[in-house]
Protein backbone atom coordinates (compact mmCIF):
# COMPACT_ATOMS: atom_id res chain seq x y z
CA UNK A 1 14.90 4.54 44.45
CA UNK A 2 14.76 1.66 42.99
CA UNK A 3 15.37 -1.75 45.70
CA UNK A 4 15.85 -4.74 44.03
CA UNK A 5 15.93 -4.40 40.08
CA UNK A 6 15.01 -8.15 39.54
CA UNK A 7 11.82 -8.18 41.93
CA UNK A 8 10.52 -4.81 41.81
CA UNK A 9 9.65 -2.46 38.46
CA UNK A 10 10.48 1.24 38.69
CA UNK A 11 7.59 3.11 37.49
CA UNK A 12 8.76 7.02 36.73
CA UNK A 13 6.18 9.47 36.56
CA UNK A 14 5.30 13.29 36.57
CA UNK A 15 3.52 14.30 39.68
CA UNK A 16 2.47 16.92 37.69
CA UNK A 17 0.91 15.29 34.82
CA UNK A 18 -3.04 15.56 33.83
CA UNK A 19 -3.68 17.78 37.59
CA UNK A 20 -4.22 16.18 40.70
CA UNK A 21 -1.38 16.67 43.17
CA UNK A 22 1.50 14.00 44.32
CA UNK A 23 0.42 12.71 47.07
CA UNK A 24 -2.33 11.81 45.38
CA UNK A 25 -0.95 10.52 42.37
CA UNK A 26 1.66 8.39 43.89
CA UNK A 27 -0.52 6.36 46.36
CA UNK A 28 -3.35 5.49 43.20
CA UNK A 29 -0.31 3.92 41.05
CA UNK A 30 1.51 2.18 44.38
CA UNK A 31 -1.53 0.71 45.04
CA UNK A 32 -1.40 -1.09 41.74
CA UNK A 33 0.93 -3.85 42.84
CA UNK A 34 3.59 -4.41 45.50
CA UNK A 35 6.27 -4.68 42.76
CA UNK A 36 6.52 -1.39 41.79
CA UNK A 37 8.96 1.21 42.85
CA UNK A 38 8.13 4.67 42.35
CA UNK A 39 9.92 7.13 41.19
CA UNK A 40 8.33 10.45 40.87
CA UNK A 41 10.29 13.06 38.79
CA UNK A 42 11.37 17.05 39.73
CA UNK A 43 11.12 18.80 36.38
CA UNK A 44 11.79 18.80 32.52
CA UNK A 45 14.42 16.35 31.62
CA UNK A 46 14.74 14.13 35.13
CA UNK A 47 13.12 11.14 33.50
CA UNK A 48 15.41 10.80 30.92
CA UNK A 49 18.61 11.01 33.65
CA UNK A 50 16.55 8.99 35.91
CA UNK A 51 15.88 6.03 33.34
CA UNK A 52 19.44 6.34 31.85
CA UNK A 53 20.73 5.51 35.85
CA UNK A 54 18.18 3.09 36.13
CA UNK A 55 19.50 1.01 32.87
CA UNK A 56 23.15 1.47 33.41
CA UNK A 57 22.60 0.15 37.05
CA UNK A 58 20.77 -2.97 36.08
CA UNK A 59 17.33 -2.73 35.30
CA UNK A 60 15.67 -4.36 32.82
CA UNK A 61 12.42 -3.85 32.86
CA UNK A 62 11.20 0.31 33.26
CA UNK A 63 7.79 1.94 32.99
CA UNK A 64 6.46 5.41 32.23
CA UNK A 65 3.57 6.72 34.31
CA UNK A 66 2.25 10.21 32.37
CA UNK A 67 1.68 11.24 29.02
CA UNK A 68 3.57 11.66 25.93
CA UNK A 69 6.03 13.77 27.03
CA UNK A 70 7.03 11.55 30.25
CA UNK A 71 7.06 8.57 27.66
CA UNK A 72 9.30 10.56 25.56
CA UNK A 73 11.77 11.56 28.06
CA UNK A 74 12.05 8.14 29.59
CA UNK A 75 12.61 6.50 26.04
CA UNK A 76 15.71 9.07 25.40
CA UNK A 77 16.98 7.63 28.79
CA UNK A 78 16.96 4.11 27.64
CA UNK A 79 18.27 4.83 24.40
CA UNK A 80 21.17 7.17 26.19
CA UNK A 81 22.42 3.64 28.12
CA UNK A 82 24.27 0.78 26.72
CA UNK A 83 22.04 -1.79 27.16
CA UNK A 84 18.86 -0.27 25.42
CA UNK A 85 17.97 -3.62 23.74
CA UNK A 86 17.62 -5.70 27.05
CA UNK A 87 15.42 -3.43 28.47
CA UNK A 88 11.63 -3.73 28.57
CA UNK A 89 9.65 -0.27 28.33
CA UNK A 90 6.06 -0.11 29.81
CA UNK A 91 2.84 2.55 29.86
CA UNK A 92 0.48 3.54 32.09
CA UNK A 93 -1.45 6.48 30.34
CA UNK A 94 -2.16 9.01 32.64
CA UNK A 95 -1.20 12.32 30.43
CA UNK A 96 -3.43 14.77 27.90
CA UNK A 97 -3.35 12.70 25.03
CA UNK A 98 -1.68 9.36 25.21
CA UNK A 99 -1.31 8.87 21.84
CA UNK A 100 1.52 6.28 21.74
CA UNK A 101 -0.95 4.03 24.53
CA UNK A 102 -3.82 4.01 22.15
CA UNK A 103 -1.29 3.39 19.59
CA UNK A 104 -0.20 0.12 21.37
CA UNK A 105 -3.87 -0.81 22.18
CA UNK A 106 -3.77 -0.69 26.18
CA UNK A 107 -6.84 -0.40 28.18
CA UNK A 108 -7.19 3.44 28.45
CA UNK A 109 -8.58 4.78 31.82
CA UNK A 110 -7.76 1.31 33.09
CA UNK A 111 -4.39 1.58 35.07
CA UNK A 112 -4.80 -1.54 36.82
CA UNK A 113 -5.20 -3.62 33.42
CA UNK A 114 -2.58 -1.64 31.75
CA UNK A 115 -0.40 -3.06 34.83
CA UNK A 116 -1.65 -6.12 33.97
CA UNK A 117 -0.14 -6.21 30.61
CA UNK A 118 3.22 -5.38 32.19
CA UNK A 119 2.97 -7.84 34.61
CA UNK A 120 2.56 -10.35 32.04
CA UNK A 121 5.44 -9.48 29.66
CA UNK A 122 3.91 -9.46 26.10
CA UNK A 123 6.17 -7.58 23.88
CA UNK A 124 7.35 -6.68 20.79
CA UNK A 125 9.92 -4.59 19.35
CA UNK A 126 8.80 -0.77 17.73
CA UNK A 127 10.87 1.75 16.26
CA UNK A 128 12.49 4.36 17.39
CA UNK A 129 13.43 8.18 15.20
CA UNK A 130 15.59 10.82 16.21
CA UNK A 131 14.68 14.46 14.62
CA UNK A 132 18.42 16.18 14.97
CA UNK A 133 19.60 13.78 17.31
CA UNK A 134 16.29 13.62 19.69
CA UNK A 135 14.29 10.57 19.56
CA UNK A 136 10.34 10.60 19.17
CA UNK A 137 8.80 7.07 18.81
CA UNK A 138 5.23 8.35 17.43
CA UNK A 139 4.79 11.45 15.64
CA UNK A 140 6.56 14.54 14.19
CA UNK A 141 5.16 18.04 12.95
CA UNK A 142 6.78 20.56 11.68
CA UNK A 143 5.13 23.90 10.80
CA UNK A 144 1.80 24.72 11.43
CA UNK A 145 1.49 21.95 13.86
CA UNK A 146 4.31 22.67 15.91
CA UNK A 147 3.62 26.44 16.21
CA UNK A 148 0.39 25.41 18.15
CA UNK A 149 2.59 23.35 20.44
CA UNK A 150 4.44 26.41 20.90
CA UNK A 151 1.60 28.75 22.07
CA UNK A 152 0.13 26.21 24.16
CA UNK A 153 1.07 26.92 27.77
CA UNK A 154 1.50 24.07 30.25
CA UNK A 155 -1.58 25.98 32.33
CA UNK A 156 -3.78 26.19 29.21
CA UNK A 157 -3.15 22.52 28.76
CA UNK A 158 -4.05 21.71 32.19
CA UNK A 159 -7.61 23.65 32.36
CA UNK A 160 -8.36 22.54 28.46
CA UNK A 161 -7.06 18.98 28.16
CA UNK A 162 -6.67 18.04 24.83
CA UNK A 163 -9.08 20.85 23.36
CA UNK A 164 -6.09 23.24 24.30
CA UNK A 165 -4.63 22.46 20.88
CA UNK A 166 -7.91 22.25 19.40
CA UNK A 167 -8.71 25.92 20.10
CA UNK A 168 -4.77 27.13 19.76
CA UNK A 169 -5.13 25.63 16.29
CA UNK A 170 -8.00 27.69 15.09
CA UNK A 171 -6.65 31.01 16.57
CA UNK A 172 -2.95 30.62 14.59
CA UNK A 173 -4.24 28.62 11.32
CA UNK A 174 -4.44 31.72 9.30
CA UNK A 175 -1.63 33.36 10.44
CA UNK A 176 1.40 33.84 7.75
CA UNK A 177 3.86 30.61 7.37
CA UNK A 178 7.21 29.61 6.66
CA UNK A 179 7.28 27.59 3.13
CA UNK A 180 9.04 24.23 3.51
CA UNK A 181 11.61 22.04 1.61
CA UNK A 182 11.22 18.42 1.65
CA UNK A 183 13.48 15.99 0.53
CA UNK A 184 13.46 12.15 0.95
CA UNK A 185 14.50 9.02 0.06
CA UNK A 186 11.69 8.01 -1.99
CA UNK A 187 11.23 11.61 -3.29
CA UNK A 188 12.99 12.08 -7.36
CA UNK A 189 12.98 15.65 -5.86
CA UNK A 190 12.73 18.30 -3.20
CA UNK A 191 8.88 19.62 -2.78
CA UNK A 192 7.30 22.34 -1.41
CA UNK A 193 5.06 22.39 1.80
CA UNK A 194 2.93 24.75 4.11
CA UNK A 195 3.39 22.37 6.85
CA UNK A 196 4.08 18.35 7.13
CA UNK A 197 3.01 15.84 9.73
CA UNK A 198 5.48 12.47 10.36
CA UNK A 199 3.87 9.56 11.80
CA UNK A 200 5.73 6.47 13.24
CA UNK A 201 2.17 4.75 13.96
CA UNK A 202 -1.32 5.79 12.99
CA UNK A 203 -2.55 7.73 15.06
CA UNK A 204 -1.56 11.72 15.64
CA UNK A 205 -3.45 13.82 18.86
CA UNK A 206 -5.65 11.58 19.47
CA UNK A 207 -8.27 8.37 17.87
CA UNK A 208 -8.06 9.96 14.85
CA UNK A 209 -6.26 7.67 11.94
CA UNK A 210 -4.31 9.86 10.32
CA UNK A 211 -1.72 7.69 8.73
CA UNK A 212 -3.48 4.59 7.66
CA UNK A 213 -0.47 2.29 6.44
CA UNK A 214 1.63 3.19 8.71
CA UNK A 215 3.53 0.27 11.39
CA UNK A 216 5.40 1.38 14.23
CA UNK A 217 7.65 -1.70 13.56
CA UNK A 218 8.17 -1.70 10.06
CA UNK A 219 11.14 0.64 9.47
CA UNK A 220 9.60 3.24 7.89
CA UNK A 221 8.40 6.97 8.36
CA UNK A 222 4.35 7.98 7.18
CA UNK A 223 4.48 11.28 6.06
CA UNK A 224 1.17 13.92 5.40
CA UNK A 225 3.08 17.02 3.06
CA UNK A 226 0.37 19.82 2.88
CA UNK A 227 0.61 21.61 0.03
CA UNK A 228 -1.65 24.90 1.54
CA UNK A 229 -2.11 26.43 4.67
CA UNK A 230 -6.17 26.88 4.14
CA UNK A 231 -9.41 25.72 6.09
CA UNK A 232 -10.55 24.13 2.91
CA UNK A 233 -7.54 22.06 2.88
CA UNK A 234 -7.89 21.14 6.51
CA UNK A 235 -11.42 19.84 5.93
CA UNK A 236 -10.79 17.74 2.68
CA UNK A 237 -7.69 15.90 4.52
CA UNK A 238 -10.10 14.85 7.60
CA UNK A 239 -12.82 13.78 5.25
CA UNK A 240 -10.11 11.89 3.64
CA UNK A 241 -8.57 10.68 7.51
CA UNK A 242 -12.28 9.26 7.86
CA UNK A 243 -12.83 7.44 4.74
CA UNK A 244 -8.95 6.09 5.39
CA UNK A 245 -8.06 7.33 1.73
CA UNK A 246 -5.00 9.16 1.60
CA UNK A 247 -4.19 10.08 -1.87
CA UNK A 248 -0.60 9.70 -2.57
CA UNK A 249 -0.51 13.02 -4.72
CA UNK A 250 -2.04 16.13 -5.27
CA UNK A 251 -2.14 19.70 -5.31
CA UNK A 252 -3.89 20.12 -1.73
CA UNK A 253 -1.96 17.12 0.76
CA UNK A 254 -0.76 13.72 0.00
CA UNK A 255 0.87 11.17 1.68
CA UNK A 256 4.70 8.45 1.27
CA UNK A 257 6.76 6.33 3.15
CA UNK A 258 10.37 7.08 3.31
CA UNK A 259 13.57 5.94 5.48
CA UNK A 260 15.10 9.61 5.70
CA UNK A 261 13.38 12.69 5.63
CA UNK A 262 15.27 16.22 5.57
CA UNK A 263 13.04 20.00 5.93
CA UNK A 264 14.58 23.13 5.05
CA UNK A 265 12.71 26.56 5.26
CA UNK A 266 14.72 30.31 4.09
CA UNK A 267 14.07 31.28 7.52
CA UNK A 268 13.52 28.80 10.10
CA UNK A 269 10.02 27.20 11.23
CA UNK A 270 9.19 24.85 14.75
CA UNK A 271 9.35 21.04 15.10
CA UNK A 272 7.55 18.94 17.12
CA UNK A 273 8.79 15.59 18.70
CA UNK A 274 6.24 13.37 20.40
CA UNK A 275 4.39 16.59 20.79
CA UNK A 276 6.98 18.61 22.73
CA UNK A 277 9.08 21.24 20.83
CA UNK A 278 12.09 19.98 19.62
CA UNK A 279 13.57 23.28 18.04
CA UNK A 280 14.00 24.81 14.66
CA UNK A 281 14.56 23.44 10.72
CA UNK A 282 17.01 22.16 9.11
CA UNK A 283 15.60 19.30 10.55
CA UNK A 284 17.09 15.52 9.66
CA UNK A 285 14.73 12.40 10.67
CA UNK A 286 16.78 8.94 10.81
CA UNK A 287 15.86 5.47 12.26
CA UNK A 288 17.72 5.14 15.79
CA UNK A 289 16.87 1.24 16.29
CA UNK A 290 13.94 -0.65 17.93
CA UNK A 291 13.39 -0.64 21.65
CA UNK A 292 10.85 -3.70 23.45
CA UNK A 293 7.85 -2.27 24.27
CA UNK A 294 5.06 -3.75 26.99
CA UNK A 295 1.71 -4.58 24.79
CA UNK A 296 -0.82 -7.15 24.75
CA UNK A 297 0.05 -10.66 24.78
CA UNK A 298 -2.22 -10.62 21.56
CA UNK A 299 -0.74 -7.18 19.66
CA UNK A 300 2.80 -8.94 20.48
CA UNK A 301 1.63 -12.54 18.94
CA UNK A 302 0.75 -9.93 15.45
CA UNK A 303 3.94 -8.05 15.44
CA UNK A 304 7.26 -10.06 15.61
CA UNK A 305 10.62 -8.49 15.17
């Protein structure tokens, strides 16, 4: 545990994450500098109650070592303590996806230059959602997307990588769906959906843009409503992703910005937070504050606030 919380950094991370074994995995990232303090976790939900310790106790600086999910858990922790605001929150991708690093613009497969930019202490401040009380800080689904989260097992994800989902998705797209209700600030009224995607940033699974205004830093949700369930659909939105054109009606998909955002099904349909299931509709997304996030010296001179 954690030494001395003003000269060493606890890093938390999943042993498990991306393969490899612990031994392993804990000697590559303590090799990255004499300052940090390792801190492996034991199993679903111990890097949320290990950050949360680490705050209350003093620490003001804490990194996640994994992928989304480790990022996720860690964040909850921080927001759980008092002191949330204080505290610095660092990345070093080494999960399926890392969406929320390629979000912030670290140097992927580079651990020791992602170090580098926590070493250095740019920063800015991004915002943080909570989808019935659980926080996410990059993406949403609910639907269609989080059904494939569902049926993808942890050992599927390990021998696939990110091409788990890819091949989940295409087995379950046809299958029968709950319709939606969504409701929103900026909506004049409720509309129906097959399946909707929430993005705090741009990016969702991957490089792939598929919110093009959206900041992580700007208050605001980027929501994707999709009107049908169909392969057609599918194709016509990522022709639309690559172009960067999302139409802000239509009868097929369409994206808008909103503060709140409320889904209702008649019988109830999956979430995703952050890409781990978060549980069932109703489901109520509100802004939970900002938390200081590690970037690039550069990314934090472009963002302020």
């Amino acid at each position: 545990m954690m030494s001395d919380a003003r000269q060493t950094i606890p890093v938390i991370y999943n042993p498990a994450s991306k393969g490899g074994n612990s031994a392993n995995k804990g000697a590559m990232l303590q090799a990255l500098s004499p300052l940090i303090d390792l801190v492996p976790t034991g199993g679903p939900g111990d890097a949320t109650n290990i950050a949360e310790r680490l705050v209350r106790s003093g620490a003001r600086q804490i990194v996640a070592a994994g992928g989304d999910g480790t990022i996720n858990e860690v964040i909850k922790g921080v927001l759980n303590a008092d002191s949330k605001r204080d505290v610095a929150f660092g990345v070093l991708p080494m999960g399926t996806a890392n969406v929320f690093a390629l979000e912030l613009g670290l140097p992927m497969n580079h651990l020791e230059r992602c170090w580098r930019v926590i070493e250095r202490g740019g920063s800015r401040m991004v915002d943080v959602w909570t989808g019935n009380g659980k926080p996410f800080i990059q993406l949403a689904g609910i639907g269609f997307d989080a059904a494939v989260i569902d049926e993808t097992s942890y050992e599927f994800k390990q021998l696939a990588g990110p091409m788990s989902y890819v091949l989940n998705a295409m087995r379950i797209f046809g299958e029968s769906h709950e319709t939606l209700s969504v409701d929103a600030d900026t909506l004049d009224a409720p509309i129906d959906a097959a399946f909707v995607l929430v993005g705090n940033g741009k990016r969702y699974g991957g490089p792939l843009k598929f919110f093009p205004e959206a900041e992580n830093d700007d208050g605001l949700l980027d929501v994707v409503v999709f009107c049908k369930q169909e392969l057609a659909v599918l194709l016509k939105f990522f022709h639309a992703v690559a172009l960067g054109n999302l139409p802000k009606s239509g009868s097929d998909f369409f994206g808008f910005q909103c503060k709140t955002l409320k889904i209702t099904s008649e019988h109830r349909a999956p979430f995703e937070l952050d890409g781990e299931l978060g549980g069932m509709t109703p489901l109520e997304i509100v802004h939970a504050g900002k938390l200081q996030v590690n970037v690039l010296r550069e990314a934090s001179k472009n963002h302020s606030g």
